[in-house]
C-alpha atoms as a PDB file:
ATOM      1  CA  UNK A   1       9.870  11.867 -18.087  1.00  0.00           C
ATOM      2  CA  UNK A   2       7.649  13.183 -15.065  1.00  0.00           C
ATOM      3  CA  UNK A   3       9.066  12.485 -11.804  1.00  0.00           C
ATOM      4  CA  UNK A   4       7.406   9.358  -9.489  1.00  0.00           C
ATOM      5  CA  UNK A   5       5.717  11.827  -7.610  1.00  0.00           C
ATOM      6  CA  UNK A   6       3.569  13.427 -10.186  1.00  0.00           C
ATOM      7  CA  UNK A   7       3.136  10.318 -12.377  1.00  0.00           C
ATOM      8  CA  UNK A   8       1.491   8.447  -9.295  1.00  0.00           C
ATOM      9  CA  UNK A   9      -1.028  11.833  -8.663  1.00  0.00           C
ATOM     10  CA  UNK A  10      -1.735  11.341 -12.007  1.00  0.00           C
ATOM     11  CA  UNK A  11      -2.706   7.705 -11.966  1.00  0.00           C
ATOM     12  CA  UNK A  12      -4.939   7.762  -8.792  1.00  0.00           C
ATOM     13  CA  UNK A  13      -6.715  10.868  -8.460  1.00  0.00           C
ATOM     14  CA  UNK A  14      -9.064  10.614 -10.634  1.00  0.00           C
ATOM     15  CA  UNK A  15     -10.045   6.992  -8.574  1.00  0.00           C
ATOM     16  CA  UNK A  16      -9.769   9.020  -5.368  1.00  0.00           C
ATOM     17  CA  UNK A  17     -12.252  11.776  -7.202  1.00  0.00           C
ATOM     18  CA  UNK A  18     -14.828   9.269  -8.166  1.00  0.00           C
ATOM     19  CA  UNK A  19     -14.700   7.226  -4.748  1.00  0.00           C
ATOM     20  CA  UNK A  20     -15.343  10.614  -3.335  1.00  0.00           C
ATOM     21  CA  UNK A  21     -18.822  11.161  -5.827  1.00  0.00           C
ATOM     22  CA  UNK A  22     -19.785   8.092  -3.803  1.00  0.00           C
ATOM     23  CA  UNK A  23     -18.986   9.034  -0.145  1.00  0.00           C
ATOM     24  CA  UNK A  24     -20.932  12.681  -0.519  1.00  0.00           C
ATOM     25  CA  UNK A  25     -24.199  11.166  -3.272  1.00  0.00           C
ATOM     26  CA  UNK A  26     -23.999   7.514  -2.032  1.00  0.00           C
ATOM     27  CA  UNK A  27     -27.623   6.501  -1.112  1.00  0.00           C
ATOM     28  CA  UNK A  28     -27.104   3.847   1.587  1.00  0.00           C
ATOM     29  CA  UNK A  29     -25.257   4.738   4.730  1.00  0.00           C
ATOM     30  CA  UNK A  30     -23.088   0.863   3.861  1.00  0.00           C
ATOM     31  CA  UNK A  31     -22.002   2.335   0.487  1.00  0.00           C
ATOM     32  CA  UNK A  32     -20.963   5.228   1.601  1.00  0.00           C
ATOM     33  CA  UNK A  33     -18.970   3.732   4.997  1.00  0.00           C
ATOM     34  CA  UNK A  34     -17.041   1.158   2.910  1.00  0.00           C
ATOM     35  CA  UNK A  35     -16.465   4.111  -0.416  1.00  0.00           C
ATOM     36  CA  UNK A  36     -14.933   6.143   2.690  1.00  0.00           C
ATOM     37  CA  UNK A  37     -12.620   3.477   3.635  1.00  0.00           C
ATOM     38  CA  UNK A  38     -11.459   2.638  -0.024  1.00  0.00           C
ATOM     39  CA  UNK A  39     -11.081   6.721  -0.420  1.00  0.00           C
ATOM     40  CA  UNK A  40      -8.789   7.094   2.362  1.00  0.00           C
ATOM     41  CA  UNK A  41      -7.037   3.591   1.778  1.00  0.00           C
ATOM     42  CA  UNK A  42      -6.106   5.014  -2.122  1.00  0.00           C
ATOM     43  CA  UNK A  43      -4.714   8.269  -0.726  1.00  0.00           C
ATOM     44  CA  UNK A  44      -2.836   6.317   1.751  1.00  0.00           C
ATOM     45  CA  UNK A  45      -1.508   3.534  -0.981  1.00  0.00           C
ATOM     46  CA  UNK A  46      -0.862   6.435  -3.580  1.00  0.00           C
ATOM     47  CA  UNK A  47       1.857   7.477  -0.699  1.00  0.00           C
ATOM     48  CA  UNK A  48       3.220   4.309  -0.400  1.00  0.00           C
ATOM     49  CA  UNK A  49       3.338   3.835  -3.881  1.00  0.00           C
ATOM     50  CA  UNK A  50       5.173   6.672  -4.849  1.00  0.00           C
ATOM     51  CA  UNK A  51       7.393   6.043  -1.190  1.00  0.00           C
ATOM     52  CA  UNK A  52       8.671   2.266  -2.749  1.00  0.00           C
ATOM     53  CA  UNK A  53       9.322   3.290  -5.808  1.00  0.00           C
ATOM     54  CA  UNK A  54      11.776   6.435  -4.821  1.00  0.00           C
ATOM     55  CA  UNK A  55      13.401   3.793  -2.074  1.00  0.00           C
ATOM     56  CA  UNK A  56      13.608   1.245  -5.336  1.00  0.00           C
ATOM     57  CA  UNK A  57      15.256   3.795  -7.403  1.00  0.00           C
ATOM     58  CA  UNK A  58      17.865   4.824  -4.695  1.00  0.00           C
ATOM     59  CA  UNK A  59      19.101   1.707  -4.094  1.00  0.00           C
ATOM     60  CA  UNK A  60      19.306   0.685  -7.696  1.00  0.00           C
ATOM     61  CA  UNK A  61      21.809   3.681  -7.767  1.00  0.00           C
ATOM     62  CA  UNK A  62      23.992   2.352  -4.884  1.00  0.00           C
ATOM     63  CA  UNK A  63      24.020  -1.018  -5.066  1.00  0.00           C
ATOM     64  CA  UNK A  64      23.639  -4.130  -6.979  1.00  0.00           C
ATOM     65  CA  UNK A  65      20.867  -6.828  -6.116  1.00  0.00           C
ATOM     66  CA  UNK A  66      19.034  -8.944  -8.019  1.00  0.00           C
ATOM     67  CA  UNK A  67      16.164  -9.064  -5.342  1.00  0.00           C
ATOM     68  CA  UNK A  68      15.245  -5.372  -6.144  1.00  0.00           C
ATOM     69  CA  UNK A  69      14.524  -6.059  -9.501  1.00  0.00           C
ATOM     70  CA  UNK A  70      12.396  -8.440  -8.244  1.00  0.00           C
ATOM     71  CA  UNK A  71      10.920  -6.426  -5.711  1.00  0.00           C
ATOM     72  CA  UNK A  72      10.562  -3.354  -8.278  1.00  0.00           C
ATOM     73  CA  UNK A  73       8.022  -5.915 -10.560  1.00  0.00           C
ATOM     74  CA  UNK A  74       5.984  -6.977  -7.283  1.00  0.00           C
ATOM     75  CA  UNK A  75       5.593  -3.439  -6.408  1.00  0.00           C
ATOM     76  CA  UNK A  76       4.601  -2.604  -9.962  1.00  0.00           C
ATOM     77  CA  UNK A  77       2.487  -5.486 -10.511  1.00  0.00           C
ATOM     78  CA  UNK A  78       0.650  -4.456  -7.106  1.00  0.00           C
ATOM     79  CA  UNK A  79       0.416  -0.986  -8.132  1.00  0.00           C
ATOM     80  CA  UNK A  80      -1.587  -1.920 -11.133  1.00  0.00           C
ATOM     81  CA  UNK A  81      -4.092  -4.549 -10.063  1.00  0.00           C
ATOM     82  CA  UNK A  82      -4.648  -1.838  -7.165  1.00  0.00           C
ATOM     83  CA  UNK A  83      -5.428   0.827  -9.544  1.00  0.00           C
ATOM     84  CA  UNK A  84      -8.078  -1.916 -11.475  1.00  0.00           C
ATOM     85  CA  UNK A  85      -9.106  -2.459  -7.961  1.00  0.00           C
ATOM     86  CA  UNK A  86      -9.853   1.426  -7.227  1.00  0.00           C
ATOM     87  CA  UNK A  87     -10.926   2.290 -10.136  1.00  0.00           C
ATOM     88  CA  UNK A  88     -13.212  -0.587 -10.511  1.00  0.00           C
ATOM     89  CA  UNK A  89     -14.467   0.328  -6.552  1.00  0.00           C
ATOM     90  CA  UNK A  90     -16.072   3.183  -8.923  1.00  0.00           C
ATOM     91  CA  UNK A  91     -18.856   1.079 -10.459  1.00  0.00           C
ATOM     92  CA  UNK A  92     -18.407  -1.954  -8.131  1.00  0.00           C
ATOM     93  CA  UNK A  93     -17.417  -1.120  -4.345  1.00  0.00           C
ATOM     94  CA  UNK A  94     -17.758  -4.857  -3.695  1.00  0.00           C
ATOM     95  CA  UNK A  95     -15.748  -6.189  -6.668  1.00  0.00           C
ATOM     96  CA  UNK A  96     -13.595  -3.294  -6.690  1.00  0.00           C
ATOM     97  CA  UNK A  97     -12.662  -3.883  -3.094  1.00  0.00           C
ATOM     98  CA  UNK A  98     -11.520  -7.468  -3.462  1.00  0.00           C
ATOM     99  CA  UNK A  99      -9.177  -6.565  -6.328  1.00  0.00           C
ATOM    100  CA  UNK A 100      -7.257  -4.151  -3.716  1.00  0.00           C
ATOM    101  CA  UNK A 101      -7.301  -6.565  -1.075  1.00  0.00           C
ATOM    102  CA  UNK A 102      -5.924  -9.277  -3.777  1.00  0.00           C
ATOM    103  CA  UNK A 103      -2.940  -6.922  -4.421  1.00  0.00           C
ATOM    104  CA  UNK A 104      -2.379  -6.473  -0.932  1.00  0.00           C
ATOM    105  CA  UNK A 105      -1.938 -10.039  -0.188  1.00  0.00           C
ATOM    106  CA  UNK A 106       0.175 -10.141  -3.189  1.00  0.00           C
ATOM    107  CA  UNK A 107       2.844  -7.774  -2.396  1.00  0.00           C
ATOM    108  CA  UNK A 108       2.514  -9.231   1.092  1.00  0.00           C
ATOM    109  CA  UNK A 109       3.274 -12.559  -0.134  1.00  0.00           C
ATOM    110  CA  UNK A 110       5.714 -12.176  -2.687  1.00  0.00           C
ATOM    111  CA  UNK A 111       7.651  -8.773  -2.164  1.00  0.00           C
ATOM    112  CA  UNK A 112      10.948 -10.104  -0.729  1.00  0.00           C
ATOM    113  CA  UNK A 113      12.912  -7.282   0.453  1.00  0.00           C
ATOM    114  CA  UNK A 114      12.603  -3.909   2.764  1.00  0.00           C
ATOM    115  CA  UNK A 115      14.433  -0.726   1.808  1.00  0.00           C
ATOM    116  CA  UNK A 116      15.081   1.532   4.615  1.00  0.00           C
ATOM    117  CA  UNK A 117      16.845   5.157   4.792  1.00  0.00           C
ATOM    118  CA  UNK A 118      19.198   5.031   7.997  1.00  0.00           C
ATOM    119  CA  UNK A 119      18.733   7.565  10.573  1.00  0.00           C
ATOM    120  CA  UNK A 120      15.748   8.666   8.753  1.00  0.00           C
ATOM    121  CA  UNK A 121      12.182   9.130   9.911  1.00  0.00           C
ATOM    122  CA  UNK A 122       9.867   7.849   7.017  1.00  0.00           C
ATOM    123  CA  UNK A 123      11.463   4.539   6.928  1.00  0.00           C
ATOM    124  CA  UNK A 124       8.797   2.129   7.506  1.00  0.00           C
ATOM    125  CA  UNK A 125       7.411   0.055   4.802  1.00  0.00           C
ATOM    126  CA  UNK A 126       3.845  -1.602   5.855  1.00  0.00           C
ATOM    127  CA  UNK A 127       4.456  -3.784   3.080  1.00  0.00           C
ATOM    128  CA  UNK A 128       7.987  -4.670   2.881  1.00  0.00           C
ATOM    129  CA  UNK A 129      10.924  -7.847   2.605  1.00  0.00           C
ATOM    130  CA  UNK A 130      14.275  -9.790   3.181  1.00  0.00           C
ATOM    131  CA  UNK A 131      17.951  -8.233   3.865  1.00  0.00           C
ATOM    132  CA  UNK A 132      21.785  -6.920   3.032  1.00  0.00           C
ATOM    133  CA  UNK A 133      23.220  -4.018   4.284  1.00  0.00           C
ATOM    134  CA  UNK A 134      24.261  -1.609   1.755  1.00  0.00           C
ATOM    135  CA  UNK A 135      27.196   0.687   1.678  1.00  0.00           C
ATOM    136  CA  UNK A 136      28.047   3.112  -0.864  1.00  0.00           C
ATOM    137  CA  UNK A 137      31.893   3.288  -1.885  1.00  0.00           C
ATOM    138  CA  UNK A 138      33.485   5.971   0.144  1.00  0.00           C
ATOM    139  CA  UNK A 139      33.560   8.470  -2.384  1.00  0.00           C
ATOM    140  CA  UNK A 140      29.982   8.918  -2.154  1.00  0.00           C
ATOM    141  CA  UNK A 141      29.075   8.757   1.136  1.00  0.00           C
ATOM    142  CA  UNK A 142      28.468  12.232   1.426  1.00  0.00           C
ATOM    143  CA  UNK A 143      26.290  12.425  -1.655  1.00  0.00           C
ATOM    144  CA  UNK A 144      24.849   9.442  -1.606  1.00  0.00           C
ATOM    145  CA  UNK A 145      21.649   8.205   0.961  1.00  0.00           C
ATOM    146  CA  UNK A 146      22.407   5.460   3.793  1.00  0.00           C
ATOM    147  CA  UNK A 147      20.312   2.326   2.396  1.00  0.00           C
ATOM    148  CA  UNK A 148      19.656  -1.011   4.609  1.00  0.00           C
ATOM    149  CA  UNK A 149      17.849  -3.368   2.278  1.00  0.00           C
ATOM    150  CA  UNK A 150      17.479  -6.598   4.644  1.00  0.00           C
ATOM    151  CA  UNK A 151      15.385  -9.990   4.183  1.00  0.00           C
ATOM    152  CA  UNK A 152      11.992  -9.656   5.241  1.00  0.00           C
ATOM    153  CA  UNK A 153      10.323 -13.005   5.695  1.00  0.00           C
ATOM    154  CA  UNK A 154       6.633 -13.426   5.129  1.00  0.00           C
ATOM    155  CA  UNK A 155       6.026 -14.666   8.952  1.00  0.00           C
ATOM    156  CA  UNK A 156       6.793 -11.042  10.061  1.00  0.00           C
ATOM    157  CA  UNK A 157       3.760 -10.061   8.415  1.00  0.00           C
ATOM    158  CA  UNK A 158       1.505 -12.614   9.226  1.00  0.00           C
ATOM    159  CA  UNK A 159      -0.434  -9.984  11.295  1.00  0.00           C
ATOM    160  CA  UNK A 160      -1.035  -7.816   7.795  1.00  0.00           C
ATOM    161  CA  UNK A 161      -1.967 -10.827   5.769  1.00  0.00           C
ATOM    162  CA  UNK A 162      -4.342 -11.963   8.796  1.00  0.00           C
ATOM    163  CA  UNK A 163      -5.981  -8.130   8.085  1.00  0.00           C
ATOM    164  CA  UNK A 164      -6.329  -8.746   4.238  1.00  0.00           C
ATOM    165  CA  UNK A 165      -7.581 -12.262   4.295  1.00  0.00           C
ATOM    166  CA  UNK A 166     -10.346 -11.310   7.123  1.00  0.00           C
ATOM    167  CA  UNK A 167     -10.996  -7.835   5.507  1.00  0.00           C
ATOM    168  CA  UNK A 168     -11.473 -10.085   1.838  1.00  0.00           C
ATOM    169  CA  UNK A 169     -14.201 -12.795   3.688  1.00  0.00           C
ATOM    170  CA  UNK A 170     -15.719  -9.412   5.217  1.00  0.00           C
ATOM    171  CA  UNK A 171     -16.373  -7.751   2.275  1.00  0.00           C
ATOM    172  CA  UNK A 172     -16.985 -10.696   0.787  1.00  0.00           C
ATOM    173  CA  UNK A 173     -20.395 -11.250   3.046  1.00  0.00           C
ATOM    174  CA  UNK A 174     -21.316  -7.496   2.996  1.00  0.00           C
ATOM    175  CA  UNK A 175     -21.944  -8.463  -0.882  1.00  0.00           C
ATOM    176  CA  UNK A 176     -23.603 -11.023  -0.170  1.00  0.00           C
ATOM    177  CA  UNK A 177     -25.443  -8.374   1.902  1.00  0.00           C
ATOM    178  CA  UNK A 178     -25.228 -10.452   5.132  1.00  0.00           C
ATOM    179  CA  UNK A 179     -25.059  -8.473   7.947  1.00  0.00           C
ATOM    180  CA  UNK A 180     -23.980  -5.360   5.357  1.00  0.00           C
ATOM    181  CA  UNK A 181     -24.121  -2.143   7.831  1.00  0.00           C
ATOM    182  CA  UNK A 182     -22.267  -4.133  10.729  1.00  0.00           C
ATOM    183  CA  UNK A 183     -19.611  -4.999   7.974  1.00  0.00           C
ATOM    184  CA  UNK A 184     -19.540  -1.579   6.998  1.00  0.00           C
ATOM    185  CA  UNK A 185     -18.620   0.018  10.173  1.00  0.00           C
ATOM    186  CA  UNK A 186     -15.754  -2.736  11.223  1.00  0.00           C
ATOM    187  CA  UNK A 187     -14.550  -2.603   7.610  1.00  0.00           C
ATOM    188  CA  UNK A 188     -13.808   1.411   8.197  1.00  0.00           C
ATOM    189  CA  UNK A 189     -12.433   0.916  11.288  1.00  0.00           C
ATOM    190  CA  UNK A 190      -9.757  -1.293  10.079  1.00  0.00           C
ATOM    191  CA  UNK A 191      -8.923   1.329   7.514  1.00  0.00           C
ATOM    192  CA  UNK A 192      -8.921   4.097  10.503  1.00  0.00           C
ATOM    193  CA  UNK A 193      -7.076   1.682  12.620  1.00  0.00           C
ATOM    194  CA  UNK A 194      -4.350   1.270  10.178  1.00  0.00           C
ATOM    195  CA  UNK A 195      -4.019   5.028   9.437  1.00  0.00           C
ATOM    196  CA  UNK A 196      -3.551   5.432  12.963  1.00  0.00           C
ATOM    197  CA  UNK A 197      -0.889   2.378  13.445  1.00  0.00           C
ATOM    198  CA  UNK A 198       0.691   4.597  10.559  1.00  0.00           C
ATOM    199  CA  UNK A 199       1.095   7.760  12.471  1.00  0.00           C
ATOM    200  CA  UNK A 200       2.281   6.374  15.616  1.00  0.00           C
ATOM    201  CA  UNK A 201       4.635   4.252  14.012  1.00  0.00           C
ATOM    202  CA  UNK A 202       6.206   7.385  11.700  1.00  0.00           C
ATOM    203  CA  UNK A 203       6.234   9.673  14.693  1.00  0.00           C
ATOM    204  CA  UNK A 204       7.857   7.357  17.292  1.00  0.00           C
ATOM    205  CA  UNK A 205      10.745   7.318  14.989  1.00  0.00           C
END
């Protein structure tokens, strides 16, 4: 079986490839703002994805919790309508763009737990859910990773579902082409400005 990592690559490149056909022969400065955005937004998710999954898989080894299972099928389930989402942006950039924003609000909604490595810098999940600390028996503590999986409740990230339900009515008009290359400019900054809430969050840890 491939590892995470390479399964993941193998599942969204060929979206990022196509979105990227758009950005450089896209004929209308809109199309290409808002195929920029969804570019950078499927590297950035193809991270994550790949990120959850390895944080799934650890603490399945270490601990026992039926809310990871449950977590594992959100995260899956998200992955996939994601992928239609990108892979539809393709043909549609419109249509294509509401599917990701749909899985977005999804995970955001239903995910119920958040993983975290102790004492470890890449621990932040923008997605993410509710809590238990975990311990591994003493045996392993040496071999095995420090998990925290606590409760995350879906008023902590009011603020991200605020972002996907304004970036869906925003895309939403700029199909409707009302106000389409004002759309497309706030619609990539909210993609920069979350890549850059990224950084600063991973490097003030």
């Amino acid at each position: 079986m491939l590892p995470i990592d390479k399964v993941i690559f193998l599942l969204f490149f060929p979206a990022c490839v196509g979105l990227l056909t758009q950005v450089i022969w896209g004929i209308e400065l809109t199309n290409q703002l808002v195929a920029l955005g969804t570019f950078i937004f499927c590297i950035e998710q193809a991270r994550m994805a790949v990120k959850d999954l390895r944080q799934i898989e650890d603490a399945k080894a270490y601990v026992q919790d039926g809310r990871l299972n449950t977590f594992y099928k959100v995260t899956i389930i998200t992955i996939a309508v994601e992928l239609l989402g990108f892979y539809t942006s393709i043909i549609s950039l419109g249509w294509g763009s509401i599917l990701i924003l749909l899985s977005q609000i999804w995970f955001n909604l239903l995910a119920n737990v958040k993983i975290e490595y102790i004492n470890q810098t890449d621990n932040y999940n923008f997605y993410s859910t509710p809590a238990v600390t975990l311990s591994a028996p003493v045996s392993l503590l040496d071999a095995a990773p420090s998990l925290k999986v606590r409760a995350w409740k879906v008023s902590e990230r009011l603020p991200v579902l605020f972002a996907d339900v304004l970036g869906l009515i925003l895309i939403s008009f700029w199909m409707l082409q009302i106000g389409s290359l004002f759309i497309s400019w706030i619609l990539f900054a909210m993609v920069i400005a979350y890549g850059i809430a990224k950084l600063v969050l991973l490097f003030s840890r």
